[in-house]
C-alpha atoms as a PDB file:
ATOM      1  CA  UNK A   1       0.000   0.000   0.000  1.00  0.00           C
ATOM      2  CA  UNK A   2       2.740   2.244   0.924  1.00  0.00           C
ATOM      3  CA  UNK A   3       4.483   1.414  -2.193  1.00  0.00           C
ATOM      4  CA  UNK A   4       1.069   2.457  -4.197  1.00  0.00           C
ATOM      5  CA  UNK A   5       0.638   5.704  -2.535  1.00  0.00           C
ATOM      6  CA  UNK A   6       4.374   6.868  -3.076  1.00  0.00           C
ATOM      7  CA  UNK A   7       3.014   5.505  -7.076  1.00  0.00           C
ATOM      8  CA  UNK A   8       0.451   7.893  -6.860  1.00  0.00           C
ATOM      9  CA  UNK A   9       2.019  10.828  -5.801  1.00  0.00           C
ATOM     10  CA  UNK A  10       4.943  10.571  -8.206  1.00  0.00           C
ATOM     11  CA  UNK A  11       2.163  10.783 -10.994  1.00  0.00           C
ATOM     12  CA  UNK A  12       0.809  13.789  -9.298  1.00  0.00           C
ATOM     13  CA  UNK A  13       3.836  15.680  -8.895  1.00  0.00           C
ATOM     14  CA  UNK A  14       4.625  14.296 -12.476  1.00  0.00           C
ATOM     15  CA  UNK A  15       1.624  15.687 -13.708  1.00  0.00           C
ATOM     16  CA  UNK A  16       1.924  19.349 -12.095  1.00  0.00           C
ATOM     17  CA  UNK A  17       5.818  19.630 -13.290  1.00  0.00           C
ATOM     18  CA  UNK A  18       5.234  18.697 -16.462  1.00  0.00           C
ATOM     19  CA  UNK A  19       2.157  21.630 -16.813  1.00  0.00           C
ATOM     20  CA  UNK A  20       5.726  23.759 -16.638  1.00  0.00           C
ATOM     21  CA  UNK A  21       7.500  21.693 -19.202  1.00  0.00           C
ATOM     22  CA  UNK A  22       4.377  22.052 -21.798  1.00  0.00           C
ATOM     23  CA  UNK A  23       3.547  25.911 -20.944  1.00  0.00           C
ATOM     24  CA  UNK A  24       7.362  27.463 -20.749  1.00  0.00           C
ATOM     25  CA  UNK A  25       9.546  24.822 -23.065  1.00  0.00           C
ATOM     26  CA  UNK A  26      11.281  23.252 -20.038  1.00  0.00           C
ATOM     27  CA  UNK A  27      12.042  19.919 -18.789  1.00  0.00           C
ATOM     28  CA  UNK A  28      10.709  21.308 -14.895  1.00  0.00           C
ATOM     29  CA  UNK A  29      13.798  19.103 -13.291  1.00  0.00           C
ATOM     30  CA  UNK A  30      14.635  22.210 -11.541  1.00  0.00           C
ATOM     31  CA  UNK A  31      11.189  21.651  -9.601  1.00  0.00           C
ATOM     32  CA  UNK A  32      11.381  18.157  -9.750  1.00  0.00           C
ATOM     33  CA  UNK A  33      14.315  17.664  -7.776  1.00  0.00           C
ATOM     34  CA  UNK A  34      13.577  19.179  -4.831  1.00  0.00           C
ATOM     35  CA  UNK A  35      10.072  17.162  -4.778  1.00  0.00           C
ATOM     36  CA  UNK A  36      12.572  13.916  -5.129  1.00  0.00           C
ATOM     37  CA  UNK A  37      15.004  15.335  -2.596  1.00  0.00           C
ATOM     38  CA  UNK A  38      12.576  16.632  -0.065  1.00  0.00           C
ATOM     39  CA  UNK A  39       9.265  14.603  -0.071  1.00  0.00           C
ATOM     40  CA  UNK A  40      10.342  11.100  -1.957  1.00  0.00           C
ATOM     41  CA  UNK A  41      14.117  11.316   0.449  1.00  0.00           C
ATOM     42  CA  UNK A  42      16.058  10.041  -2.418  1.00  0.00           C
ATOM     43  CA  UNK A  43      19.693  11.288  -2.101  1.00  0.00           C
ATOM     44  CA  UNK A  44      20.651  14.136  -4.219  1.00  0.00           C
ATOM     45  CA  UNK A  45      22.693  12.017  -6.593  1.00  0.00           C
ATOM     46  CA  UNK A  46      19.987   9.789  -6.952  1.00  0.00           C
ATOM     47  CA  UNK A  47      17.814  12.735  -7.564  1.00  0.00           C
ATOM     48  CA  UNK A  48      19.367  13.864 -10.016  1.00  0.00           C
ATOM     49  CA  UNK A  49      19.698  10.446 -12.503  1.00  0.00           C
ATOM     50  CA  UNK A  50      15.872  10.094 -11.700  1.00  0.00           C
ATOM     51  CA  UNK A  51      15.332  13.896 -12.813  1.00  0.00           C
ATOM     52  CA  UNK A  52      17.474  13.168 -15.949  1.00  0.00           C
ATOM     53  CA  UNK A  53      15.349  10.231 -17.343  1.00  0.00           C
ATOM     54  CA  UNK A  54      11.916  11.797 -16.393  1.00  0.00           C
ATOM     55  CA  UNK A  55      12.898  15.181 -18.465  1.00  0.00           C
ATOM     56  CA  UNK A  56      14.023  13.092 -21.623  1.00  0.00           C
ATOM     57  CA  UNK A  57      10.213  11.842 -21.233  1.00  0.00           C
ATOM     58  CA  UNK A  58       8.961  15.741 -20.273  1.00  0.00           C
ATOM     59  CA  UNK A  59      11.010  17.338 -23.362  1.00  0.00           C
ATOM     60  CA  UNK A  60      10.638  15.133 -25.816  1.00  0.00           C
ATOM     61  CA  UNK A  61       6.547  15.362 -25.492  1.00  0.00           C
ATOM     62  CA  UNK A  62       6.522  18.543 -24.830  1.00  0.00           C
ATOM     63  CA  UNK A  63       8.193  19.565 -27.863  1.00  0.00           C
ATOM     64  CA  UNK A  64       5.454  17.581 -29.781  1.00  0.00           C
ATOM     65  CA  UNK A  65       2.843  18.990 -28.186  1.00  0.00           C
ATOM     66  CA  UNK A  66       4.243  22.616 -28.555  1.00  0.00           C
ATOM     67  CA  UNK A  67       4.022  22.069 -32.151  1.00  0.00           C
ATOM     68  CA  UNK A  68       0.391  22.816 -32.816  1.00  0.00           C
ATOM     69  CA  UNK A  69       0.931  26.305 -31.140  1.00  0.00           C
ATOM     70  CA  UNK A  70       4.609  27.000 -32.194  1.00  0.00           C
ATOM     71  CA  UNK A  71       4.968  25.345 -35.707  1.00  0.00           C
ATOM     72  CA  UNK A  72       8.021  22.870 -36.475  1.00  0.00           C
ATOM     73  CA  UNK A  73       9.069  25.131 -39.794  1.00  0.00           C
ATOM     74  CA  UNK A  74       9.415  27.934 -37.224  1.00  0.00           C
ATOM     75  CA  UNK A  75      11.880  25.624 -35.175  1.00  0.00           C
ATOM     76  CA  UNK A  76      13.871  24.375 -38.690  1.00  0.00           C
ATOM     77  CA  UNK A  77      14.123  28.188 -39.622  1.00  0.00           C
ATOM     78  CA  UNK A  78      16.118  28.623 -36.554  1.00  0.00           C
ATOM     79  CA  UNK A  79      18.248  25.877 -36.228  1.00  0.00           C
ATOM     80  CA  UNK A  80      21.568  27.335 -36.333  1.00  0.00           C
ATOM     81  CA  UNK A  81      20.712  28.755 -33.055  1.00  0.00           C
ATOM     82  CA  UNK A  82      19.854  25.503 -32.560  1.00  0.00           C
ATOM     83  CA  UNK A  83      23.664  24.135 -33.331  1.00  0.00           C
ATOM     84  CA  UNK A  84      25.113  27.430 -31.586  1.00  0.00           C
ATOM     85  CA  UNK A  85      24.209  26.257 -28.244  1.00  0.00           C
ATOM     86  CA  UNK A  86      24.105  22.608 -28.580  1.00  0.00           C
ATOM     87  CA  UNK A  87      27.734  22.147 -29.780  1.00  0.00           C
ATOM     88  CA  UNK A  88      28.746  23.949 -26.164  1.00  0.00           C
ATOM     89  CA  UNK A  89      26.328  22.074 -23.998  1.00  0.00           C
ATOM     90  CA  UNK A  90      27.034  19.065 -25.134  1.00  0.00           C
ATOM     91  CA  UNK A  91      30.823  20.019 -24.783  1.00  0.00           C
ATOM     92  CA  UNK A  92      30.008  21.034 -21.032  1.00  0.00           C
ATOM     93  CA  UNK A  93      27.402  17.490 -20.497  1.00  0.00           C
ATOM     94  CA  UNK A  94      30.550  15.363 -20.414  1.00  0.00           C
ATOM     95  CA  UNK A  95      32.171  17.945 -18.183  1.00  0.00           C
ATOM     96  CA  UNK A  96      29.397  17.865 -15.875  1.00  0.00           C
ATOM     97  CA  UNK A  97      29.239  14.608 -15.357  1.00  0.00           C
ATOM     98  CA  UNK A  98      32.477  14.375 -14.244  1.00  0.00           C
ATOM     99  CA  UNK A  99      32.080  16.086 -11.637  1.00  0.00           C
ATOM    100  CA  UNK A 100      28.738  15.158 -10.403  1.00  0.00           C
ATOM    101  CA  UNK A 101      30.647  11.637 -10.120  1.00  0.00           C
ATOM    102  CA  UNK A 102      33.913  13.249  -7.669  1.00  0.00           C
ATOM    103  CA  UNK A 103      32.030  15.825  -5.794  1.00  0.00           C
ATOM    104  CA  UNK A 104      30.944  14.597  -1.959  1.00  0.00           C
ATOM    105  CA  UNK A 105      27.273  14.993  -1.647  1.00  0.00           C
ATOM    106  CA  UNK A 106      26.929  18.252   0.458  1.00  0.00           C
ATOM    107  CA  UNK A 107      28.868  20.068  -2.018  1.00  0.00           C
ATOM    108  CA  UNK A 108      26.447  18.889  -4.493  1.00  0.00           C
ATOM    109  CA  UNK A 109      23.628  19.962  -2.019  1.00  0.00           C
ATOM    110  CA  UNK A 110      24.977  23.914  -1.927  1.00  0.00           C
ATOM    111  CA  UNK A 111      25.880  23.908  -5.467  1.00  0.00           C
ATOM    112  CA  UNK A 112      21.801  22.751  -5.865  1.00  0.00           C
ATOM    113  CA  UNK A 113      20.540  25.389  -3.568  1.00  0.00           C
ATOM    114  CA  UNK A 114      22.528  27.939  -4.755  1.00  0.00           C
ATOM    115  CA  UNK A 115      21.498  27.165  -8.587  1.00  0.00           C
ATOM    116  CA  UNK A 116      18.380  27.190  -7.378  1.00  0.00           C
ATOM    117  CA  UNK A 117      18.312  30.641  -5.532  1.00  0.00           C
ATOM    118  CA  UNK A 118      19.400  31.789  -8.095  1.00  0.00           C
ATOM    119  CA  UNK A 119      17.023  30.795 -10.874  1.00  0.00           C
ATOM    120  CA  UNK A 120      14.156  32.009  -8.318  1.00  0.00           C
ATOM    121  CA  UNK A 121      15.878  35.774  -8.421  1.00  0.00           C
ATOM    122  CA  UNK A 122      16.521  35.447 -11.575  1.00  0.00           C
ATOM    123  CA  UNK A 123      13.001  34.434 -13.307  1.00  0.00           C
ATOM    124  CA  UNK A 124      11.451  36.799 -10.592  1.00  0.00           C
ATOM    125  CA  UNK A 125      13.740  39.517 -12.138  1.00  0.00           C
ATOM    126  CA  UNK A 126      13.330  38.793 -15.901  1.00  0.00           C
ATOM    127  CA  UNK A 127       9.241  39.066 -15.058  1.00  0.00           C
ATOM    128  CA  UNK A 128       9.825  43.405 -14.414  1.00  0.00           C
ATOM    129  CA  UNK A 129      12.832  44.011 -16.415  1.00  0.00           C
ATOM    130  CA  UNK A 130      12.370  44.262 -20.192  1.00  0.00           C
ATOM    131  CA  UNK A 131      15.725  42.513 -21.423  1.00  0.00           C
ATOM    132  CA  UNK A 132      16.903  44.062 -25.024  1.00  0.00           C
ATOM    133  CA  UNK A 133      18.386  41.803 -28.245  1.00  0.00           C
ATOM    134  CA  UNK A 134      22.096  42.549 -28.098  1.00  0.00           C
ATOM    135  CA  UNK A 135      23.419  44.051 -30.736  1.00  0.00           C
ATOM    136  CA  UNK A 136      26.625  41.337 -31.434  1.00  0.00           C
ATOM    137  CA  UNK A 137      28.687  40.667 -34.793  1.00  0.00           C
ATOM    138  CA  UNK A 138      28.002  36.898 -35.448  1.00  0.00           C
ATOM    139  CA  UNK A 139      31.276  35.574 -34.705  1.00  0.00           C
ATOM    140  CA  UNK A 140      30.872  37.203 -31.073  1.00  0.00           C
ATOM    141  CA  UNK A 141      27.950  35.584 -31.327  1.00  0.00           C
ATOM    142  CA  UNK A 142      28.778  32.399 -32.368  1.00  0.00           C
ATOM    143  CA  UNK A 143      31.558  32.680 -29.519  1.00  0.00           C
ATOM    144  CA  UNK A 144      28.787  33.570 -26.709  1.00  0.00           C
ATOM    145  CA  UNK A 145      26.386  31.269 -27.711  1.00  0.00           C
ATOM    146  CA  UNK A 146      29.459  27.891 -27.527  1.00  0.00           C
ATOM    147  CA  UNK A 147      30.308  29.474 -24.148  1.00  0.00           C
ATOM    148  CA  UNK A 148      26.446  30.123 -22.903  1.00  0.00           C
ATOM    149  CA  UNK A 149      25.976  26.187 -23.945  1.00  0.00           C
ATOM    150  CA  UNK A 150      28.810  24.876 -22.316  1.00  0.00           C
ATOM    151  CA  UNK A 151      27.731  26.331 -19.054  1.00  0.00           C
ATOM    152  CA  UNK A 152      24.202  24.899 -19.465  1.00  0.00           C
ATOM    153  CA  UNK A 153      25.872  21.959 -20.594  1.00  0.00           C
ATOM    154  CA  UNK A 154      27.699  21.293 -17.607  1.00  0.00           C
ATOM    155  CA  UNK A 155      24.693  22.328 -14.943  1.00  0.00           C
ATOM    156  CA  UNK A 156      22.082  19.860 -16.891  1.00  0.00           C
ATOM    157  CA  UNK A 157      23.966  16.809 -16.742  1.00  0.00           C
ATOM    158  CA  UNK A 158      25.519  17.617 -13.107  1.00  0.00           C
ATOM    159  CA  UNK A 159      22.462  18.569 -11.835  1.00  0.00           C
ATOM    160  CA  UNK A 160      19.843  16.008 -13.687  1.00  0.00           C
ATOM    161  CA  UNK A 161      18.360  19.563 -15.331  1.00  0.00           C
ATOM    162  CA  UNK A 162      17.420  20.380 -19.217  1.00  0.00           C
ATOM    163  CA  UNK A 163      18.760  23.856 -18.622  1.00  0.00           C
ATOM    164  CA  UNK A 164      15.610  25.777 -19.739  1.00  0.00           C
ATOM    165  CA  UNK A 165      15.555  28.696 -17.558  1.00  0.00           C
ATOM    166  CA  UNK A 166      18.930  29.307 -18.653  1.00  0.00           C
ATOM    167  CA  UNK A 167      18.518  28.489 -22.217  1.00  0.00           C
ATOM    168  CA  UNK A 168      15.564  30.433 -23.088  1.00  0.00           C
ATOM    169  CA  UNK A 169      16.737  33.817 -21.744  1.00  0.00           C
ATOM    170  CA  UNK A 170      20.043  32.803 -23.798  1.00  0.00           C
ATOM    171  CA  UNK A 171      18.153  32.685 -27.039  1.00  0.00           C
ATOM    172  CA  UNK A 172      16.366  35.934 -25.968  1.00  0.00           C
ATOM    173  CA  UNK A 173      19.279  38.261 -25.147  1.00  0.00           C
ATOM    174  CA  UNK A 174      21.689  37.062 -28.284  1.00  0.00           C
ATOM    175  CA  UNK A 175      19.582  36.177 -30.984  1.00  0.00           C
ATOM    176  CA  UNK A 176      16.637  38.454 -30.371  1.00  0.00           C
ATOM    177  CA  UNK A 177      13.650  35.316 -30.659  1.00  0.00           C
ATOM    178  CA  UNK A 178      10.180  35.595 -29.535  1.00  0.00           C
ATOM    179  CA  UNK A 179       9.787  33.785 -25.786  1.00  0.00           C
ATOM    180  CA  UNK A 180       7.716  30.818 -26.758  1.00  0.00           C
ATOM    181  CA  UNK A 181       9.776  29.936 -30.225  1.00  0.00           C
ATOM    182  CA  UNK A 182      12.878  30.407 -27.346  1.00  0.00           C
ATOM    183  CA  UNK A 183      10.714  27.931 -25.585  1.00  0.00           C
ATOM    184  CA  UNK A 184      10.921  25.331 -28.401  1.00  0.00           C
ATOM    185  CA  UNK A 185      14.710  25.716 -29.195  1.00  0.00           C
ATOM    186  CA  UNK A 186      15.346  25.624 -25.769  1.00  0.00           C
ATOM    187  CA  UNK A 187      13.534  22.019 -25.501  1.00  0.00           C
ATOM    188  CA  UNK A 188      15.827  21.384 -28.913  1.00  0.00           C
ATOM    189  CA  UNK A 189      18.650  22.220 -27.430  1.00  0.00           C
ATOM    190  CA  UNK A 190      17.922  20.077 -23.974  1.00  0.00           C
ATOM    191  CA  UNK A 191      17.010  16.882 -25.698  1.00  0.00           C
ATOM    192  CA  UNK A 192      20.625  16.109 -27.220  1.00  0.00           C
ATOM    193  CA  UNK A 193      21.674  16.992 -23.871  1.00  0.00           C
ATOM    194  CA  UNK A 194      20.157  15.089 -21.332  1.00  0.00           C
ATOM    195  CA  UNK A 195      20.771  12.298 -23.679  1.00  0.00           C
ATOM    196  CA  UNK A 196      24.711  12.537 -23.431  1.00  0.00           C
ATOM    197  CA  UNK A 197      24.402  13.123 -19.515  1.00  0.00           C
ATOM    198  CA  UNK A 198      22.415   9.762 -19.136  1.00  0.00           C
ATOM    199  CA  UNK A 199      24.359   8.108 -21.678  1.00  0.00           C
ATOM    200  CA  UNK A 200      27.771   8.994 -19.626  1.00  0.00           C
ATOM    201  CA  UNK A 201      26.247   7.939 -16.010  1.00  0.00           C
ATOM    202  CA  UNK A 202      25.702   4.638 -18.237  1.00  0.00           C
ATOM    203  CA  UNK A 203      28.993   4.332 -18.655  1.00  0.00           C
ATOM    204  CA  UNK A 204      29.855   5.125 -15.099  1.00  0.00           C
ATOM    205  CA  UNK A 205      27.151   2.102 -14.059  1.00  0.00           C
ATOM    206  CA  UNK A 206      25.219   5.116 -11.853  1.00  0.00           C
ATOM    207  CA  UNK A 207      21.464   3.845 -13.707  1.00  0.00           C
ATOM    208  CA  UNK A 208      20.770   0.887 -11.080  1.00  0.00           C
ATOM    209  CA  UNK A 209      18.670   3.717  -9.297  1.00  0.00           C
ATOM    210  CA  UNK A 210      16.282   3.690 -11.815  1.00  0.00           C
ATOM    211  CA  UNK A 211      16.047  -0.621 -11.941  1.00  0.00           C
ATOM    212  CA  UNK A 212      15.427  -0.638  -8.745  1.00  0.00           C
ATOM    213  CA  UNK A 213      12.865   2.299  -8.918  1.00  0.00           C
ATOM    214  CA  UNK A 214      11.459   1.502 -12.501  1.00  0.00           C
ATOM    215  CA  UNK A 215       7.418   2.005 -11.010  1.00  0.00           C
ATOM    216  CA  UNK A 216       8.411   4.936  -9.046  1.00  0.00           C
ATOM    217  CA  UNK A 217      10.172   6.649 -12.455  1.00  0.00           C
ATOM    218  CA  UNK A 218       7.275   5.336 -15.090  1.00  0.00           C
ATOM    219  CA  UNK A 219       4.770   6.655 -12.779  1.00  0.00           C
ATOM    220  CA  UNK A 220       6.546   9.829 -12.563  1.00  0.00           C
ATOM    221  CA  UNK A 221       7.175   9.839 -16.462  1.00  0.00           C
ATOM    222  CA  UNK A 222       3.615   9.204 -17.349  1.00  0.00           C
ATOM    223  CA  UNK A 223       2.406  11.972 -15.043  1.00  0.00           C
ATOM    224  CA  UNK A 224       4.796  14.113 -16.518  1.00  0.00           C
ATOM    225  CA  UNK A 225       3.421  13.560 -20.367  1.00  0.00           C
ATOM    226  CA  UNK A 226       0.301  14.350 -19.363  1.00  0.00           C
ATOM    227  CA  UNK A 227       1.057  17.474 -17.829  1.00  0.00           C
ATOM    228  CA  UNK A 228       2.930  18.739 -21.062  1.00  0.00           C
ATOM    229  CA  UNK A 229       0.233  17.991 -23.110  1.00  0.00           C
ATOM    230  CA  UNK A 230      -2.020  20.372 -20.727  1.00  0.00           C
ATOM    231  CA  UNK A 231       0.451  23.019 -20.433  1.00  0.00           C
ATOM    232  CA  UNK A 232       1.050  22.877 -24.089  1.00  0.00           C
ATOM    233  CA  UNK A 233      -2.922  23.596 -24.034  1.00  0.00           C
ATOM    234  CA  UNK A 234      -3.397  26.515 -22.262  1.00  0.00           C
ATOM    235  CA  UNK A 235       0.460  28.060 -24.098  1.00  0.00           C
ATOM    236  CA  UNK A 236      -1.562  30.685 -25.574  1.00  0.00           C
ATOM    237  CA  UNK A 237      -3.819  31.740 -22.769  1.00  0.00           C
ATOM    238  CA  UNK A 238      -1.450  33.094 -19.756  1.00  0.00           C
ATOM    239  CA  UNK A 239       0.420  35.652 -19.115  1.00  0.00           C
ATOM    240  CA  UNK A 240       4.484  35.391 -19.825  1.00  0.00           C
ATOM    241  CA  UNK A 241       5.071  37.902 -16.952  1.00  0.00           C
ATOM    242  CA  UNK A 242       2.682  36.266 -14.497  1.00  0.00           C
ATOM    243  CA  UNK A 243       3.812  32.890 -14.904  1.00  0.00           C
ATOM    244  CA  UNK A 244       7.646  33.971 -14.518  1.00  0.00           C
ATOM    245  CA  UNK A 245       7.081  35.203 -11.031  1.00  0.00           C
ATOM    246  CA  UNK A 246       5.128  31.892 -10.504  1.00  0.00           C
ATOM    247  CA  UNK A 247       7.952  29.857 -11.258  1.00  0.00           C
ATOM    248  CA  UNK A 248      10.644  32.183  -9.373  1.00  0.00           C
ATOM    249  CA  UNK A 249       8.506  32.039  -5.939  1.00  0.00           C
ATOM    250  CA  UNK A 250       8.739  28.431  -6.413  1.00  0.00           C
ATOM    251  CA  UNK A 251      12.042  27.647  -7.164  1.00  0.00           C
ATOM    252  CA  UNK A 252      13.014  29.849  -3.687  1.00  0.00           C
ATOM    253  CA  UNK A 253      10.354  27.781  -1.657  1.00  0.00           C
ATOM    254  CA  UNK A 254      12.202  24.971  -3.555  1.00  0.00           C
ATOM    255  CA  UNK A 255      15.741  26.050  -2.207  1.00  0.00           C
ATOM    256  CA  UNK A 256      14.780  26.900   1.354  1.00  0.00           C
ATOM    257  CA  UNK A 257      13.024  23.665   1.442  1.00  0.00           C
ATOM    258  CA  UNK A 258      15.679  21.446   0.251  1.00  0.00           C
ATOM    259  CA  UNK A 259      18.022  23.987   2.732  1.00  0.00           C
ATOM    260  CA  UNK A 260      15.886  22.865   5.349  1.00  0.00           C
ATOM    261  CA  UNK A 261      16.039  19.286   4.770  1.00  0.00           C
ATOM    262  CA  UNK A 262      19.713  19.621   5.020  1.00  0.00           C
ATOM    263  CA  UNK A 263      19.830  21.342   8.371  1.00  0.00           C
ATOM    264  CA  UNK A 264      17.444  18.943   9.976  1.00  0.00           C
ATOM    265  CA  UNK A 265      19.133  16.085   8.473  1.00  0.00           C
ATOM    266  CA  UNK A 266      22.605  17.426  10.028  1.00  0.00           C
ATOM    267  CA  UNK A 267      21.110  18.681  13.708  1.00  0.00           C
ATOM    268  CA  UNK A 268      19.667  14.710  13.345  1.00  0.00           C
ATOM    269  CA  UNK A 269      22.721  13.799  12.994  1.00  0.00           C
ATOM    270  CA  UNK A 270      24.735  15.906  15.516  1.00  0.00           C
ATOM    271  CA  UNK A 271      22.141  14.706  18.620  1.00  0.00           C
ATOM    272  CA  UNK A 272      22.757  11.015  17.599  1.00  0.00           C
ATOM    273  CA  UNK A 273      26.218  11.578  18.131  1.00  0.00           C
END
């Protein structure tokens, strides 16, 4: 029974993250893992190769279900921006995963919490400021756009994310693109990704997590397909400003919660001792 309910509410949570994924053109790991972290107790690391697997499943739907609101020609007609980022961030995948693999696990918790502050300040931010195309010659921005991938590279397969919420202001600020085509090249741009992060924890042997977890993550995936599909729905119908401060409120209750875990788990700790 136990086992059923945790089924259940993986599907849920599933479900609600994936809304994100459809509506904004993300994978919503950066939600997810805090849910995995904080309510489900996996460890961080564990987190993390769940979170990758269940936003292959989130981006790759929600890019098809984007489609009937942001057409695939408009995605094609952009695909050198496409290219731009994904040479970098798959450059800075197989960097990441390095050192996901070395780093002790409460540097991997601050380096979380702190990514995850900071995408709350940030989204928050972006909601009041009006950000302006950069005027750039294109080899700058060829250059910009290797480096801005190889950092998103390197935080999506070290952290289990797809990098959205730093990939979509990305295509904003150098390439001047409309937020919800951004939204689409962003998921473009995540797919190839997340697919060299998981293929390198392969490697490494780190994917017995999801064996022994396989109706925990389907659950979880299944949820999150649906929830793409019904954010994909209502694309058209929301505000862009409204929704960003929705997002950044919830990535900081996100970080203080997961902060919070961590200081009870060490004060636990300490009085055992």
């Amino acid at each position: 029974m136990k086992e059923f309910m945790k089924n259940i509410w993986s599907f849920i949570s599933g479900t609600v993250v994936g809304v994100l994924g459809g509506l904004m053109g993300l994978g919503g790991a950066e939600f997810r893992l805090p849910i995995l972290v904080g309510y489900f107790e996996y460890t961080t690391f564990q987190g993390i190769i769940i979170n990758l697997i269940v936003s292959l499943v989130t981006v790759t739907f929600s890019l098809i279900f984007r489609s009937s609101s942001i057409p695939l020609a408009s995605v094609v007609e952009n695909s050198g921006v496409v290219l731009n980022l994904l040479v970098g961030s798959i450059t800075g995948a197989f960097v990441g995963v390095k050192l996901a693999t070395r780093i002790n696990s409460e540097k991997l918790d601050n380096i979380v919490f702190i990514f995850l502050m900071f995408l709350g300040f940030f989204m928050i931010t972006h909601s009041f400021i009006h950000f302006n195309y950069l005027e750039l010659t294109p080899i700058i921005r060829i250059i910009l756009g290797f480096l801005a991938g190889l950092i998103i590279g390197i935080f999506s397969s070290m952290l289990g994310v797809a990098g959205g919420e730093l990939i979509i202001p990305t295509i904003i600020l150098l390439y001047g693109i409309d937020i919800k085509l951004a939204g689409s090249l962003s998921l473009c741009v995540s797919l190839p990704t997340i697919l060299v992060g998981i293929m390198k924890y392969r490697q490494k042997g780190e994917m017995k997590i999801i064996k022994n977890n396989l109706s925990f993550v389907f659950c979880m995936a299944i949820g999150s397909v649906l929830g793409a599909f019904i954010g994909s729905r209502i694309l058209i119908g929301i505000g862009v400003s409204t929704l960003q401060i929705i997002l950044g409120t919830v990535l900081l209750i996100s970080a203080i919660k997961i902060f919070k875990n961590k200081r009870d788990l060490t004060n636990s700790t300490t009085n055992s001792q």
